[in-house]
Protein backbone atom coordinates (compact mmCIF):
# COMPACT_ATOMS: atom_id res chain seq x y z
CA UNK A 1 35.85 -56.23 22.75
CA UNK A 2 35.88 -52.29 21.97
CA UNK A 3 39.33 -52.73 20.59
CA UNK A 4 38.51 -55.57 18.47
CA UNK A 5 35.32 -53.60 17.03
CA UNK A 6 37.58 -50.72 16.47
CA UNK A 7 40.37 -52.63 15.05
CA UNK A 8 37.39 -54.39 12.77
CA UNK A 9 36.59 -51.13 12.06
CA UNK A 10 39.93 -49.96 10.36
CA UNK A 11 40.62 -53.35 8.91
CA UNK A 12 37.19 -52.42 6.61
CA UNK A 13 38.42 -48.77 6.26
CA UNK A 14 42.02 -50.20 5.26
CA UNK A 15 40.74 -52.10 2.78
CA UNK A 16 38.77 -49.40 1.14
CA UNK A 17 40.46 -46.10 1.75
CA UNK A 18 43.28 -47.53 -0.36
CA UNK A 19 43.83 -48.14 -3.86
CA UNK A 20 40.76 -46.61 -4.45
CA UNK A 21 41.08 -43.25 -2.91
CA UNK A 22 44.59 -43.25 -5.08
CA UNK A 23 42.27 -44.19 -8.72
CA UNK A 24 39.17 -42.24 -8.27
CA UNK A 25 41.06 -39.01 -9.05
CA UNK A 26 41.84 -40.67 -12.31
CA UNK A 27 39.18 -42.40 -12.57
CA UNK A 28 36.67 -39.58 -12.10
CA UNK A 29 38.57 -37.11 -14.10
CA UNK A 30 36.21 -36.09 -17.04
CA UNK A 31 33.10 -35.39 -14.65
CA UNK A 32 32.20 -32.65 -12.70
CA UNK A 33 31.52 -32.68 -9.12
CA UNK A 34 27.98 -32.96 -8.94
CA UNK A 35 27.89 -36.41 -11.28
CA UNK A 36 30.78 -37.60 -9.37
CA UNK A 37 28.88 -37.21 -5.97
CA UNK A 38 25.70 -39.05 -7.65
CA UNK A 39 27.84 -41.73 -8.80
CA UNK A 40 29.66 -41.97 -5.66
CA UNK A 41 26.34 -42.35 -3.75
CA UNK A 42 24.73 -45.06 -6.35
CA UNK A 43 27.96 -47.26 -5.75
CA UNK A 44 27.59 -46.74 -1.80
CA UNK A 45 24.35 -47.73 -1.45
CA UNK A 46 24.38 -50.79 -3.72
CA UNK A 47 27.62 -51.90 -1.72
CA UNK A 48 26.18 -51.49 1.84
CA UNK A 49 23.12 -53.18 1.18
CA UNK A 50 25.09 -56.04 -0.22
CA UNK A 51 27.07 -56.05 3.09
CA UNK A 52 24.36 -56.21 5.20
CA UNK A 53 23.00 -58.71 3.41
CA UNK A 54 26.22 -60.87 4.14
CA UNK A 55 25.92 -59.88 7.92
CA UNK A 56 22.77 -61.60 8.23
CA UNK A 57 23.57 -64.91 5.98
CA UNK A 58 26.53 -64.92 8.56
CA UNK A 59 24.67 -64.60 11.56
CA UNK A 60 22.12 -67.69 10.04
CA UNK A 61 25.10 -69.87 9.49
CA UNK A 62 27.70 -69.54 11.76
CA UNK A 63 29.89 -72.41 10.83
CA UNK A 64 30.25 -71.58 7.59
CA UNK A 65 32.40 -69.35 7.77
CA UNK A 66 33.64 -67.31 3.80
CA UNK A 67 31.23 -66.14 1.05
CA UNK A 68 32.09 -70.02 -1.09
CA UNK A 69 30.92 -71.48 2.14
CA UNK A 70 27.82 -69.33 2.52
CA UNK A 71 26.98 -69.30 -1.42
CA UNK A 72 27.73 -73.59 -1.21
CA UNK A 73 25.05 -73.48 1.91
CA UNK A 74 22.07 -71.25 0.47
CA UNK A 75 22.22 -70.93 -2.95
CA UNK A 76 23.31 -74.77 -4.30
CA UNK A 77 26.24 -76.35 -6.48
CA UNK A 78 26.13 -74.23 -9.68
CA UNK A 79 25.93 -70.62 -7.95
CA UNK A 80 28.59 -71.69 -5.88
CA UNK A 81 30.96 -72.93 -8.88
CA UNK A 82 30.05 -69.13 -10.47
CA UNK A 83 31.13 -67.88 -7.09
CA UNK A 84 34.17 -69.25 -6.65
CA UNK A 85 35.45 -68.27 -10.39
CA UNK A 86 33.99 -64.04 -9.89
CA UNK A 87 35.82 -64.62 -6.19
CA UNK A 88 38.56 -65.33 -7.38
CA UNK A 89 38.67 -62.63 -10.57
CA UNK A 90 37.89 -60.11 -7.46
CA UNK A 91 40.77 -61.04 -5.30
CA UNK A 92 43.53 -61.93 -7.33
CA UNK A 93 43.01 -58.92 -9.56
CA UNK A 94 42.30 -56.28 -6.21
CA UNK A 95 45.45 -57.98 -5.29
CA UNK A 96 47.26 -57.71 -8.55
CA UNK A 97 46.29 -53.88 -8.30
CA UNK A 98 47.55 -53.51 -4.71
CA UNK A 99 51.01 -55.35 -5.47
CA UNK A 100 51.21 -53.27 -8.30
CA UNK A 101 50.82 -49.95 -6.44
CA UNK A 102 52.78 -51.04 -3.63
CA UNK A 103 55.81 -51.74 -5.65
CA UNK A 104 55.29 -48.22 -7.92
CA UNK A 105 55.23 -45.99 -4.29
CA UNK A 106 57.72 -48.02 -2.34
CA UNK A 107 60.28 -47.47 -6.03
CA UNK A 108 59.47 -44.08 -6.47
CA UNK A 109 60.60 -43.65 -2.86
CA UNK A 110 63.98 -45.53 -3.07
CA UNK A 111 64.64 -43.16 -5.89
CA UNK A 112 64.46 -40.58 -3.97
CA UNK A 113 66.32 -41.45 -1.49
CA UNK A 114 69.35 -42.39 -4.46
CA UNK A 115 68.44 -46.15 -3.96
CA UNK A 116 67.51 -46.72 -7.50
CA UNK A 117 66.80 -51.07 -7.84
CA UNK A 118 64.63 -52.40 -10.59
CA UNK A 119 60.81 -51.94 -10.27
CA UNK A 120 60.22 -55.78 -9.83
CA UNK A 121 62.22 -56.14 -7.29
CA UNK A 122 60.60 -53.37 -5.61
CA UNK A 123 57.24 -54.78 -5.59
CA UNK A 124 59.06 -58.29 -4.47
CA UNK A 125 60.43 -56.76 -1.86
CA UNK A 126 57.27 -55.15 -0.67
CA UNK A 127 55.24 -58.26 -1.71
CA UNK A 128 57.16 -60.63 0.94
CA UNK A 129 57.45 -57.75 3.84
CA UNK A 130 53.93 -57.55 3.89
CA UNK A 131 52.53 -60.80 3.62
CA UNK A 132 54.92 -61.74 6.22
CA UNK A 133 52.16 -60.19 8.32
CA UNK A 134 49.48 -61.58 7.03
CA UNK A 135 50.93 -64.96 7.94
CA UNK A 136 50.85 -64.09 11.39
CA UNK A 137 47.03 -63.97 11.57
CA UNK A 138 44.48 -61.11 11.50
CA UNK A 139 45.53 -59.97 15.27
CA UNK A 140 48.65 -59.37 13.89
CA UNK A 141 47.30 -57.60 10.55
CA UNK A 142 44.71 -55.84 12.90
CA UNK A 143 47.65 -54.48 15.21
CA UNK A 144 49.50 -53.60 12.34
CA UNK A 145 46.60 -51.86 10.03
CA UNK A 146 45.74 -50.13 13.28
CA UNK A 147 49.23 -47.93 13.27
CA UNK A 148 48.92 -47.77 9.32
CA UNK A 149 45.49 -46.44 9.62
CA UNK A 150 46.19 -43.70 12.26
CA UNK A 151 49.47 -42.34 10.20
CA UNK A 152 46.97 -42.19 7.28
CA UNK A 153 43.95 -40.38 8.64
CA UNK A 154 46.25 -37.73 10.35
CA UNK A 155 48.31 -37.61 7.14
CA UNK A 156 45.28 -37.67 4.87
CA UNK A 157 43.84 -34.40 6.35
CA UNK A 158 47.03 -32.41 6.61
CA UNK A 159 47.59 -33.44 2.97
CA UNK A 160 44.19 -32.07 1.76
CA UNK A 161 44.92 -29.04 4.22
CA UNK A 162 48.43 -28.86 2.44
CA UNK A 163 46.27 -28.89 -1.20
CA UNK A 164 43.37 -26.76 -0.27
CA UNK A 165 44.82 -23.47 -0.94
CA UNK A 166 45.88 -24.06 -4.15
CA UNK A 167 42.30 -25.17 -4.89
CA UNK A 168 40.31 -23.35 -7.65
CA UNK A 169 36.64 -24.26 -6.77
CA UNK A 170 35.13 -23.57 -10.27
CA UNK A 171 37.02 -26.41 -11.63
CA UNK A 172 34.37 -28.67 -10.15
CA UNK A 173 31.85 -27.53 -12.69
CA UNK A 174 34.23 -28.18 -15.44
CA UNK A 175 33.64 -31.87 -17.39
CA UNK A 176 30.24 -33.94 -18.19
CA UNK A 177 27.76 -35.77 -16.58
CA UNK A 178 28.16 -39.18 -18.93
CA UNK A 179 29.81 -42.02 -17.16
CA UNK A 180 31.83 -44.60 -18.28
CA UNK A 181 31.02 -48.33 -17.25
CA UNK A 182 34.78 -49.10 -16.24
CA UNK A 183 35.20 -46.10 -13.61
CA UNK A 184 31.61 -47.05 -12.37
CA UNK A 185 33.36 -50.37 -11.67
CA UNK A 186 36.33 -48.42 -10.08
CA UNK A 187 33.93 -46.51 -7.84
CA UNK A 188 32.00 -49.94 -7.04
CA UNK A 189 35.51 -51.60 -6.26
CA UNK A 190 36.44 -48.33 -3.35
CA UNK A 191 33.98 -50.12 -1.25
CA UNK A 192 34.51 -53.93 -2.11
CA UNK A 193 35.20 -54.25 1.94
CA UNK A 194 32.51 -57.26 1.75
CA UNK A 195 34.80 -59.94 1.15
CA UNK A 196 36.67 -59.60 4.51
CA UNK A 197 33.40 -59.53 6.57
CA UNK A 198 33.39 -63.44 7.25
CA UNK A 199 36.50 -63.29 8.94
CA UNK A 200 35.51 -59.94 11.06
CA UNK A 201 32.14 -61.70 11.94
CA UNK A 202 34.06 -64.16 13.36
CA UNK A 203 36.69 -62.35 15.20
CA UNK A 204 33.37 -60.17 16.80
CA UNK A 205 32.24 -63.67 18.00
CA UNK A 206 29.29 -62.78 15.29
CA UNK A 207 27.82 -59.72 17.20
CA UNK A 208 25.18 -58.60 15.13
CA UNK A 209 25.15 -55.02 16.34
CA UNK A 210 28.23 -54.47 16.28
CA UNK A 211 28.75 -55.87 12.76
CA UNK A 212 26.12 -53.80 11.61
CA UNK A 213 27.41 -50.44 13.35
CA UNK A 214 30.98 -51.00 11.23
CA UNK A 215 29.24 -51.92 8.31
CA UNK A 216 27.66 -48.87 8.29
CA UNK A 217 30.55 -46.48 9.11
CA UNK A 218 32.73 -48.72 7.22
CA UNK A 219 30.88 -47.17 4.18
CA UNK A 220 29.62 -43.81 5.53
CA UNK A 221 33.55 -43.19 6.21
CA UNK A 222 34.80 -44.15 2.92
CA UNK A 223 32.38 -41.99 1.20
CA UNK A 224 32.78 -38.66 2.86
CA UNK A 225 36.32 -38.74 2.58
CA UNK A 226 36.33 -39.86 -1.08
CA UNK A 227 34.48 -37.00 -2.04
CA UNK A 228 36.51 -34.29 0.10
CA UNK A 229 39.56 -36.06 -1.16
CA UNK A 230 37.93 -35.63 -4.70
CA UNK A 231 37.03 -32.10 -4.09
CA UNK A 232 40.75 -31.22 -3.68
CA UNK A 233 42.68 -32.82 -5.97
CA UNK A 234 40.00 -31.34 -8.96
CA UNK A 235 40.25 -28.01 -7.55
CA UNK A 236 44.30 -28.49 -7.69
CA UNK A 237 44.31 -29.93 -10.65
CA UNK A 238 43.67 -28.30 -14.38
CA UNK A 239 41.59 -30.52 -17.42
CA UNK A 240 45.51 -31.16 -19.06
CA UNK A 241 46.71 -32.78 -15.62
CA UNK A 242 43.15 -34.57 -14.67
CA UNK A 243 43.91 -36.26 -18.70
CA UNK A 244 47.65 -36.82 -18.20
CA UNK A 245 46.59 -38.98 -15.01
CA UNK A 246 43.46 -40.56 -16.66
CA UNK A 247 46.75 -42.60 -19.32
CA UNK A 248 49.38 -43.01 -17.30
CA UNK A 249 50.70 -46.19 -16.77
CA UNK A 250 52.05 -45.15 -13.08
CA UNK A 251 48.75 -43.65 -12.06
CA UNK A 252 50.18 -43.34 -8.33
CA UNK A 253 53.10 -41.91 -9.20
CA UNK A 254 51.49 -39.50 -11.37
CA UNK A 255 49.43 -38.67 -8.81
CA UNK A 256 51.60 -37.45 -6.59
CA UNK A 257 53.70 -35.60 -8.38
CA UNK A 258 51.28 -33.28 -10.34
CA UNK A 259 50.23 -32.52 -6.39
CA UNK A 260 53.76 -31.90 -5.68
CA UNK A 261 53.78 -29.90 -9.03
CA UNK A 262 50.70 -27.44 -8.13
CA UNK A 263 51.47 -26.91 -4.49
CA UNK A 264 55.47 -26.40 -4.66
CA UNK A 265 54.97 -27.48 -0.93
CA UNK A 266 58.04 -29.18 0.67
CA UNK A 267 55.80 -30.51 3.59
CA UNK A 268 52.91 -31.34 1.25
CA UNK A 269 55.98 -34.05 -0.82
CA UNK A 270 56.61 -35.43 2.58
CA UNK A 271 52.74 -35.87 3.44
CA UNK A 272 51.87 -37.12 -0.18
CA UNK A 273 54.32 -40.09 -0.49
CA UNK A 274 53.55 -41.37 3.05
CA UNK A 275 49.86 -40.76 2.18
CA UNK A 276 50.24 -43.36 -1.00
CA UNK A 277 52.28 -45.72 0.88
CA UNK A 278 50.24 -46.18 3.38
CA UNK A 279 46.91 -46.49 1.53
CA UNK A 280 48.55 -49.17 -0.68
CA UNK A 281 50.09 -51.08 2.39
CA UNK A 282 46.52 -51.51 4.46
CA UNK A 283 44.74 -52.26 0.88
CA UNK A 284 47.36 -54.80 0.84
CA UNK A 285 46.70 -55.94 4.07
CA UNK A 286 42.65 -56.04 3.91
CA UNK A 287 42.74 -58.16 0.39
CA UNK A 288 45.65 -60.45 1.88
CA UNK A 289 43.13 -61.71 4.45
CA UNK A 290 40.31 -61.62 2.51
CA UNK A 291 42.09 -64.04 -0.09
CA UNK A 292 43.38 -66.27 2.23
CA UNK A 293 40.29 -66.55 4.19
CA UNK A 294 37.96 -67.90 0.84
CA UNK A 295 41.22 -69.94 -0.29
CA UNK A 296 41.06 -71.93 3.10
CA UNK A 297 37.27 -71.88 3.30
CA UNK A 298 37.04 -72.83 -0.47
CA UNK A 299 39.77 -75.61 -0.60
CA UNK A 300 39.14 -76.74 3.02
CA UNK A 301 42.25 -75.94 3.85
CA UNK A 302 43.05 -76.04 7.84
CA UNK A 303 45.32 -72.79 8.67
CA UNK A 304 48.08 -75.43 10.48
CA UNK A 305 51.81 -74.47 9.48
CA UNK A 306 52.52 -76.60 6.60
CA UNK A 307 48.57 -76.00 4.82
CA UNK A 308 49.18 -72.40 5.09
CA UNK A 309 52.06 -72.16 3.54
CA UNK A 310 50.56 -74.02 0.89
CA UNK A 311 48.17 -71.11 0.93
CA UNK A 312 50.63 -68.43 1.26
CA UNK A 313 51.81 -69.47 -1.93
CA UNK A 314 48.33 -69.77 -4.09
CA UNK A 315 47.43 -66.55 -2.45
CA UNK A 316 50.68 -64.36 -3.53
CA UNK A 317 52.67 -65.97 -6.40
CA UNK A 318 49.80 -65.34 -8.93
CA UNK A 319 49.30 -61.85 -8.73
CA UNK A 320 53.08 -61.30 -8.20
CA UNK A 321 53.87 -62.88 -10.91
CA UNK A 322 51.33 -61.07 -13.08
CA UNK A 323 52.20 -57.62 -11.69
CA UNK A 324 55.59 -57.77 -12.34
CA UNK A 325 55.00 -58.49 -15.74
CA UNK A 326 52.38 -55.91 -16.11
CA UNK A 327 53.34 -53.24 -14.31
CA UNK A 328 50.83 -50.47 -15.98
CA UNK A 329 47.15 -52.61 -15.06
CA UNK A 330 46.34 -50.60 -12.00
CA UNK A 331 43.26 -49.03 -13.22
CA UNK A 332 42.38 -51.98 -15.44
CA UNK A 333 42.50 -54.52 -12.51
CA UNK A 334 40.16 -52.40 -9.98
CA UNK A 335 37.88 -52.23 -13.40
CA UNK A 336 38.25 -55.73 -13.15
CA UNK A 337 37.38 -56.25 -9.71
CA UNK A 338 34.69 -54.45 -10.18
CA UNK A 339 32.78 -56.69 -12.64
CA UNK A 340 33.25 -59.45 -10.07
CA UNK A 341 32.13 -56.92 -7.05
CA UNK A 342 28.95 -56.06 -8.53
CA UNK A 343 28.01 -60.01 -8.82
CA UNK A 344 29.71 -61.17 -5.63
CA UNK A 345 28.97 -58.05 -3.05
CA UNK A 346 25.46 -56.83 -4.39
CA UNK A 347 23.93 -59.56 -6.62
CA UNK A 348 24.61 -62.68 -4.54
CA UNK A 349 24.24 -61.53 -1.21
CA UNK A 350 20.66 -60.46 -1.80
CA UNK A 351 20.22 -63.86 -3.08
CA UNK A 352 21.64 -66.06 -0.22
CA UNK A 353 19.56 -63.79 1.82
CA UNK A 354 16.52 -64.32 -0.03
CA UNK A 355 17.19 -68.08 -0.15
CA UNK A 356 18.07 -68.10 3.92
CA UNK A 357 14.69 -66.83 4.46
CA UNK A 358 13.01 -69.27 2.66
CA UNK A 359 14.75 -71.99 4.42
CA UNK A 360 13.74 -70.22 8.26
């Protein structure tokens, strides 16, 4: 049971230490440190309420088992209709953002290894690789995310070792305090691990404690490292570079170079492109499940072979499709997401829990 709770554990931290620790640099890029950490702590708090609220509607009803099943139970027809449309605007555009920066890394790093293919077919590639796991079943995505998730922590703190000394510490108080509503939605979105916590309550056999303990350093995690990751890259980075990242069209990409750029550190290009891979594969991963979990629960779907391929299909061709046509909506998905993450992972969890209590 320990290595289930752990692997629980990363599958939450997979799913947020991923595209989001890649877009807050961006994101964040015209504050200073001090308004970032605010920020950062404002969209923590509101998220792990909302996730503890979901913990106990779970633990109430047991057999219904997905946030359509639990809004359907406790809140009534109409709420639930609302639900499934923002559940549906989360996933499909967290995954359009994930496929999106999966297929921008995994091209970048055929190009430099002289295998130059088409972007599209990059992301394709990726795109069917990866959900060839998820078809296997969380275990599977678990064992998997658990060997993505140890490469990244190691690889995350020997890359912010590998920045640190080109840091220049009174960049933090450069930039303003005003925020803008989309990168509040960004920040709000780097801790949208609430969707997947149906399906981890029920691989923990619904253990309350132990649901609560990774809900709580599934956030607590998320949001020390965001701001240490943060720190560096600002400190690295000059106002011209924090701007050039805030338009780009390949934030990721971007990214990564202008660290490559600052550093001229041959181990710190090594550690950065495995650092970006890997945080887009496990957000992959952790919005893969999360997806096909509500699609099953939603459509009443059984997960037998020919149903989920069914599934497989509503789950991936959408936001493959889109992101191969759109290529540059990175940012603009996870603002996206976060509209819907606000309403589903805050707003409606208080509610069903309200409404459980009535009815016990």
């Amino acid at each position: 049971m320990l290595f289930k709770e752990l692997g629980s554990l990363l599958l939450i931290l997979g799913t947020s230490i991923g595209g989001g620790m890649l877009a807050l640099p961006a994101v964040t890029g015209e504050l200073n440190f001090i308004a970032i950490t605010l920020y950062l702590l404002l969209a923590w708090a509101l998220m792990t309420l909302g996730a503890l609220a979901i913990v106990f509607v779970q633990m109430q009803y047991r057999d219904h088992i997905g946030i359509m099943p639990l809004a359907r139970k406790t809140t009534g027809r109409l709420i639930s209709f609302v639900t499934l449309l923002f559940s549906l605007l989360l996933l499909y555009s967290l995954l359009c953002a994930y496929t999106v920066a999966t297929g921008d890394v995994v091209h970048a790093l055929l190009a430099r290894l002289h295998l130059v293919i088409p972007k599209p077919l990059a992301l394709l590639l990726t795109a069917l690789l990866l959900s060839s796991v998820v078809y296997q079943g969380i275990a599977a995505a678990d064992k998997l995310n658990r060997v993505f998730m140890l490469i990244k922590i190691v690889t995350c703190f020997l890359l912010i070792a590998s920045i640190m000394p080109s840091d220049r510490w009174e960049n933090l108080r450069l930039g303003q305090n005003a925020y803008t509503f989309d990168g509040f939605l960004v920040m709000i979105t780097s801790f949208g691990y609430g969707m997947i916590l149906p399906a981890i309550g029920e691989y923990l056999h619904f253990d309350k404690k132990r649901l609560i303990r990774i809900v709580l350093l599934g956030g607590l995690i998320p949001l020390s490292l965001y701001l240490i990751w943060i720190a560096s890259v600002h400190g690295a980075l000059n106002r011209g570079q924090l701007s050039t990242l805030m338009h780009s069209q390949d934030t990721t990409a971007t990214l990564l170079q202008q660290l490559e750029s600052v550093t001229n550190s041959a181990i710190l290009h090594s550690f950065a492109w495995l650092f970006g891979a890997i945080c887009t594969f496990t957000a992959f991963l952790g919005v893969s499940i999360s997806l096909l979990d509500f699609l099953s629960g939603a459509l009443k779907i059984p997960r037998t072979i020919r149903p989920k391929m069914f599934l497989m299909l509503l789950t991936y061709v959408p936001p493959t499709a889109i992101a191969m046509l759109a290529p540059w909506l990175f940012i603009r998905a996870l603002a996206y997401a976060g509209v819907s993450c606000a309403f589903l992972l805050i707003v409606l969890p208080m509610w069903m829990w309200v409404k459980s209590q009535k009815v016990s």
